[in-house]
Each structure stands twice: as C-alpha cells, then as structure tokens.
N, C-alpha and C. Protein backbone atom coordinates (compact mmCIF):
# COMPACT_ATOMS: atom_id res chain seq x y z
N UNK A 1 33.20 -10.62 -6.56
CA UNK A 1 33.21 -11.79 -5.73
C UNK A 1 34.18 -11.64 -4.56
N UNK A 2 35.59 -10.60 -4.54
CA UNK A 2 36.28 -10.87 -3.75
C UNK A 2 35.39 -9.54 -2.51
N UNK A 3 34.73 -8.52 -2.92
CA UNK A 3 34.09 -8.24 -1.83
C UNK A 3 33.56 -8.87 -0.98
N UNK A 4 32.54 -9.96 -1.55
CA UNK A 4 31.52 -10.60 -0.73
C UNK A 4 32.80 -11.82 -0.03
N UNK A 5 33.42 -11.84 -0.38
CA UNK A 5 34.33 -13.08 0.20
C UNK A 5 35.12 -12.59 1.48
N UNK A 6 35.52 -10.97 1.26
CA UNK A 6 36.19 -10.59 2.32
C UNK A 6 35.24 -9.97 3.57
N UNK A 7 34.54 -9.31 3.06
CA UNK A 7 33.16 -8.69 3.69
C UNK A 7 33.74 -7.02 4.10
N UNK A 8 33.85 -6.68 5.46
CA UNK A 8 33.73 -4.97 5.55
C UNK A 8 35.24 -5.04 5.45
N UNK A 9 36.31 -5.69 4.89
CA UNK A 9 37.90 -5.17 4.88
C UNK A 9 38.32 -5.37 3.62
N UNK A 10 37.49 -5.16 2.37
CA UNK A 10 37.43 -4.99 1.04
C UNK A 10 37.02 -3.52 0.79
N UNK A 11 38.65 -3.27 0.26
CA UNK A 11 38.75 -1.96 -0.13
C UNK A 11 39.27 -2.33 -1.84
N UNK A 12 38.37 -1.48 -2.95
CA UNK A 12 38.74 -1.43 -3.87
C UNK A 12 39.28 -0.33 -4.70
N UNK A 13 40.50 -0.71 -5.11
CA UNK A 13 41.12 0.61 -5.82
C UNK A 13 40.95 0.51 -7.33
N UNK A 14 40.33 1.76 -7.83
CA UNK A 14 39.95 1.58 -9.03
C UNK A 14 40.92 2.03 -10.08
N UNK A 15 40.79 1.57 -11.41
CA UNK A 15 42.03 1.48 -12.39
C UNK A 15 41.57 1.73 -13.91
N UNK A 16 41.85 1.31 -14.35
CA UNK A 16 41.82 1.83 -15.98
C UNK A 16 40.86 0.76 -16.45
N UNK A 17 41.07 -1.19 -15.72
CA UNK A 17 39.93 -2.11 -16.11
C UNK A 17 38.69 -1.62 -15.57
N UNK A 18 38.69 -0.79 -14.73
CA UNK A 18 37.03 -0.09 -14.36
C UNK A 18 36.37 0.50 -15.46
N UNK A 19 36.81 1.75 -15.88
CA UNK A 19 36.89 2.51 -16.83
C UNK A 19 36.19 1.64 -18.40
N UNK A 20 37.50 0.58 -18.56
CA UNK A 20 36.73 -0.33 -19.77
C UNK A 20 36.20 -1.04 -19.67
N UNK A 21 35.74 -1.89 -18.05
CA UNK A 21 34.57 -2.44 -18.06
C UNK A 21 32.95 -1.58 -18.56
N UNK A 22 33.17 -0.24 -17.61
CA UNK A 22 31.75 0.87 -17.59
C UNK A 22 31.85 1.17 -19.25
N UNK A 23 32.54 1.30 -20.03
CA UNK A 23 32.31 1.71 -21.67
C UNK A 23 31.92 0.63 -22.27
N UNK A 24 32.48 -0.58 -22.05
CA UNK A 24 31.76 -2.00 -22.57
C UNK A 24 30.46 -2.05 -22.04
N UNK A 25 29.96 -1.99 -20.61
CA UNK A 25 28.66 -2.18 -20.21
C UNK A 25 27.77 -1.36 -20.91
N UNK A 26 27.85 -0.24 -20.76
CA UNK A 26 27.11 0.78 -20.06
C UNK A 26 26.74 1.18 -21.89
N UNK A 27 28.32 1.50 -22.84
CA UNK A 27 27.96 1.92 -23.83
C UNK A 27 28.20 1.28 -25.15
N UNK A 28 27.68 0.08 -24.54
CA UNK A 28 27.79 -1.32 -26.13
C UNK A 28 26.09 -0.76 -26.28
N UNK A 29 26.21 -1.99 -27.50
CA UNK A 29 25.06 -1.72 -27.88
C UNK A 29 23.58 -2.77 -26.84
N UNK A 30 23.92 -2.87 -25.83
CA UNK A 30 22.27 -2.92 -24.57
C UNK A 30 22.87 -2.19 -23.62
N UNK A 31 23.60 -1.33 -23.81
CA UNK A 31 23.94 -0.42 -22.72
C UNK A 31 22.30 0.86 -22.71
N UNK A 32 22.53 0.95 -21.26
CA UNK A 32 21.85 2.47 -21.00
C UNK A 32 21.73 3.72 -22.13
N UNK A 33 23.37 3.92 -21.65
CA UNK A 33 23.18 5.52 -22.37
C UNK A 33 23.12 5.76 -23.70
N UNK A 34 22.99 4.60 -24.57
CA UNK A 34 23.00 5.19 -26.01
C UNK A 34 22.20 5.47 -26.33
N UNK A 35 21.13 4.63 -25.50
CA UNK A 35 19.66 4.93 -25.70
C UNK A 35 19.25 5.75 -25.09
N UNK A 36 19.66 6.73 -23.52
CA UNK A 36 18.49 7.75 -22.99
C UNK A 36 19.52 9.12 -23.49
N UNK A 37 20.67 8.79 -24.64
CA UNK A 37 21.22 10.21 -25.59
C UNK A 37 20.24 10.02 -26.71
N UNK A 38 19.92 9.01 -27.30
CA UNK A 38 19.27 8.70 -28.69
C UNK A 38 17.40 9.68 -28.18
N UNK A 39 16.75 8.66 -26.87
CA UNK A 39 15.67 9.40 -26.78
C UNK A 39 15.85 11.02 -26.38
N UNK A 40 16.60 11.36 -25.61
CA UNK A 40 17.45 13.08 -25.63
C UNK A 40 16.94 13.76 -26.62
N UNK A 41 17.86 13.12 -27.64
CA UNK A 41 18.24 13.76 -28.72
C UNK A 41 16.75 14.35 -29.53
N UNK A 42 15.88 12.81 -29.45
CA UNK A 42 14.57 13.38 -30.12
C UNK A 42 13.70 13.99 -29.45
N UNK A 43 13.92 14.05 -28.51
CA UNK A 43 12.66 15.00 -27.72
C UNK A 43 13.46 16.26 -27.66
N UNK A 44 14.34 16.48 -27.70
CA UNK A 44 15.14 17.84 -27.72
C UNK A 44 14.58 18.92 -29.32
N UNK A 45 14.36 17.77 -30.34
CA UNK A 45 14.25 18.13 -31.81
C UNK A 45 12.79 18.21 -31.33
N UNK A 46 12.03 17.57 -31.03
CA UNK A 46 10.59 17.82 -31.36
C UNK A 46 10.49 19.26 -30.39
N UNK A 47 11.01 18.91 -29.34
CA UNK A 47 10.91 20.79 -28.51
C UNK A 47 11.15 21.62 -29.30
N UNK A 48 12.39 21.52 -30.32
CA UNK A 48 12.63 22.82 -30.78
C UNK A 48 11.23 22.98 -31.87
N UNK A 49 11.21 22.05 -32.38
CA UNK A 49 9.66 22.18 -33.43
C UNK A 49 8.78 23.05 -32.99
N UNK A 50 8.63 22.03 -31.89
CA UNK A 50 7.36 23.28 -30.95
C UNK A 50 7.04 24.55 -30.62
N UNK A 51 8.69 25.01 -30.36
CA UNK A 51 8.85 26.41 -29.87
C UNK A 51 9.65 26.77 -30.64
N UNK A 52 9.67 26.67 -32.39
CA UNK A 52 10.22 27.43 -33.11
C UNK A 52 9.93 28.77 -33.11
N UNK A 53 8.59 28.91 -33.18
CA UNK A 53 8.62 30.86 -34.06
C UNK A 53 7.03 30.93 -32.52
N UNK A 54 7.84 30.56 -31.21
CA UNK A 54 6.86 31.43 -29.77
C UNK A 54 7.63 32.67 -29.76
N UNK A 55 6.19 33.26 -29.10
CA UNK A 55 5.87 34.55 -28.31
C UNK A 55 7.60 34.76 -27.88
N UNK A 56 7.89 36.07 -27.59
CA UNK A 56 8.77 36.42 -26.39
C UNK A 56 8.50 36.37 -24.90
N UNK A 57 7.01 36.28 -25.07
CA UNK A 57 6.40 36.31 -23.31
C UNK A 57 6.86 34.88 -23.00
N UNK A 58 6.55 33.91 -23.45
CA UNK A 58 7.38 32.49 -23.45
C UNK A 58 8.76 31.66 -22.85
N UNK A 59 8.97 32.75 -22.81
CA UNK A 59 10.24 32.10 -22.11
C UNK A 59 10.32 31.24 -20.90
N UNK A 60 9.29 31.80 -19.70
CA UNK A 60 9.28 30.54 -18.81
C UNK A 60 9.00 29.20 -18.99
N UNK A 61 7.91 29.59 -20.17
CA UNK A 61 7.19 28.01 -20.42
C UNK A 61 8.59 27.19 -21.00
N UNK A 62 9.25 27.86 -22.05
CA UNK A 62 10.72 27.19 -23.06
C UNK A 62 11.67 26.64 -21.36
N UNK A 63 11.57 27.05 -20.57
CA UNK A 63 12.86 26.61 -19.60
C UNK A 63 12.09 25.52 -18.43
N UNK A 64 10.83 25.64 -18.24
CA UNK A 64 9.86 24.61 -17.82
C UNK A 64 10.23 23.57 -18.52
N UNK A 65 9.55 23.49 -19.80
CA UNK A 65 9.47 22.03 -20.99
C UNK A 65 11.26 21.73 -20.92
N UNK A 66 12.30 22.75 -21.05
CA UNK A 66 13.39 21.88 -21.37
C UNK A 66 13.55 21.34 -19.49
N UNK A 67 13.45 21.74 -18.91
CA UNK A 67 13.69 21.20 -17.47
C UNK A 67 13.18 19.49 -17.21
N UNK A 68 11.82 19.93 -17.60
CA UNK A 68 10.85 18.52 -18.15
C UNK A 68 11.15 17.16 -18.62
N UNK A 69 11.80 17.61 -19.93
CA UNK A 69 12.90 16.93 -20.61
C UNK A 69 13.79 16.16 -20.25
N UNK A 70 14.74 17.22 -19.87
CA UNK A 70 15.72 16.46 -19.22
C UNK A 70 15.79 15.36 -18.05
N UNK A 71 14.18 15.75 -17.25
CA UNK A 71 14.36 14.73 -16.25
C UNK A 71 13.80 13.95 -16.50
N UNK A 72 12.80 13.58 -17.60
CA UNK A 72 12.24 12.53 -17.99
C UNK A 72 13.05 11.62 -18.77
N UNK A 73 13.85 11.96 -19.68
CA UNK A 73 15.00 11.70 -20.46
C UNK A 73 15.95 10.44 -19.29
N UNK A 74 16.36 11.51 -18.44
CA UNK A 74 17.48 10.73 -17.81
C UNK A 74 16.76 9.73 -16.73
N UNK A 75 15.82 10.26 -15.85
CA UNK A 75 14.87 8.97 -15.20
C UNK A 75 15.03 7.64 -15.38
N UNK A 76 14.37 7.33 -16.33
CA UNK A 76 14.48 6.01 -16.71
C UNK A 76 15.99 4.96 -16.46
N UNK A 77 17.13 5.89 -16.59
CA UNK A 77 18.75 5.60 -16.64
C UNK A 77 19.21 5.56 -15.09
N UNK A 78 18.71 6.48 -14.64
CA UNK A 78 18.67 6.69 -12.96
C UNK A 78 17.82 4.92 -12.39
N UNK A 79 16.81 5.01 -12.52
CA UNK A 79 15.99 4.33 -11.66
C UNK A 79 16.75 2.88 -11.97
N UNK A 80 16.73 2.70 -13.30
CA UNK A 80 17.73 1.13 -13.80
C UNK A 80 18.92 0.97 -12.45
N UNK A 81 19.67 2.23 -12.71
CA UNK A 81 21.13 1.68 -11.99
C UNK A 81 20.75 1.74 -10.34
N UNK A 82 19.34 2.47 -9.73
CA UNK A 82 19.17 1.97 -8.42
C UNK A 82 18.51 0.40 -8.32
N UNK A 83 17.97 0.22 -9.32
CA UNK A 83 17.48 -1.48 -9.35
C UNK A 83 18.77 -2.27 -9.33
N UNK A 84 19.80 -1.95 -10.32
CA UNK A 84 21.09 -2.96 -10.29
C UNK A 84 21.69 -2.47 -8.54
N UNK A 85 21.89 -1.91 -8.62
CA UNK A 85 22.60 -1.50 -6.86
C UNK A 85 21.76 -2.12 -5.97
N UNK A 86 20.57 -2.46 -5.62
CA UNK A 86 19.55 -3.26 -4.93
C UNK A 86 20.07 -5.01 -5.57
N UNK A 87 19.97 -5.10 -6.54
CA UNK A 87 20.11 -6.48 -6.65
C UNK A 87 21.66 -6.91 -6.69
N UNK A 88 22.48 -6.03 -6.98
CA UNK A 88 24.11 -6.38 -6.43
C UNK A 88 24.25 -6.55 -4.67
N UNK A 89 23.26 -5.95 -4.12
CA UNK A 89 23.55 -5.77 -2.68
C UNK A 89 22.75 -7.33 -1.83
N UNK A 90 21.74 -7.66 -2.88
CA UNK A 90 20.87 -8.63 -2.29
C UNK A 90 21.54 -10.04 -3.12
N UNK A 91 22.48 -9.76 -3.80
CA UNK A 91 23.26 -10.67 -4.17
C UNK A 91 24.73 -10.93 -3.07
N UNK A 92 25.09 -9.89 -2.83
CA UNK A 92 26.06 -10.02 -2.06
C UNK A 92 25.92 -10.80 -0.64
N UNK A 93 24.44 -10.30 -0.05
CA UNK A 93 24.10 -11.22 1.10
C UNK A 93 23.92 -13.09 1.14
C-alpha cells in the first residue's frame, strides 16, 4: 500500500519479513511450490519407469523427455506468478 501511496519515489528495502512472508505464502500448504515439487517428483518416478532397462542408442530421447519435464513441471508455477504480477499492477492503478 505504501508503494501505491507514494508512486515512482517508493524504494523498497528488503529484510528478513520478506523472506517469511515468501515461505508463509508461497510454501504453506496453498502455496505453489509444494505442489509443482510434489507433481516433479512424480513425473520424474514415472520417467525413470519408462526408461529403466532402454537401449544405449537412447540417450537423446532420456535428455529430450527430462527437458520436457521439467518445463512442464515448472510452467504452470511460472505462468501463476505472471498472472499475480498483472493483477498487483492493475491493482496498484
């Protein structure tokens, strides 16, 4: 609130209440990340299922799928916090 109150001569210095605000938000339980480590975690296990006992020729495909992974994984976590940054900004106006 004191941004939008001061406007472009709001400078914020960040501190240790930053820190435990983002671990309360972010990693309570409706936070983001517990959930796109939790979905991680299982698509990481079902990959390895998959490509337990492949070929040696394989290897590109194994670094494709984990590439895959990972950005599908984290996506979802990404796109959220550009929706909150859009609606903090259209709040601020």
């Amino acid at each position: 609130l004191q941004s939008i109150s001061v406007g472009d001569h709001y400078v914020h210095y960040s501190n240790g209440d930053d820190i435990k605000f983002f671990a309360r938000v972010e990693l309570g339980r409706s936070g983001g990340i517990p959930d796109v480590a939790a979905f991680t975690i299982i698509l990481y296990c079902l990959f390895i299922v998959t490509f337990w006992n492949s070929k040696q020729e394989s290897e590109a495909l194994i670094l494709i799928a984990s590439g895959m992974i990972s950005f599908f994984s984290i996506n979802p976590y990404l796109i959220q916090l550009v929706y909150w940054r859009i609606h903090m900004i259209e709040k601020q106006r």
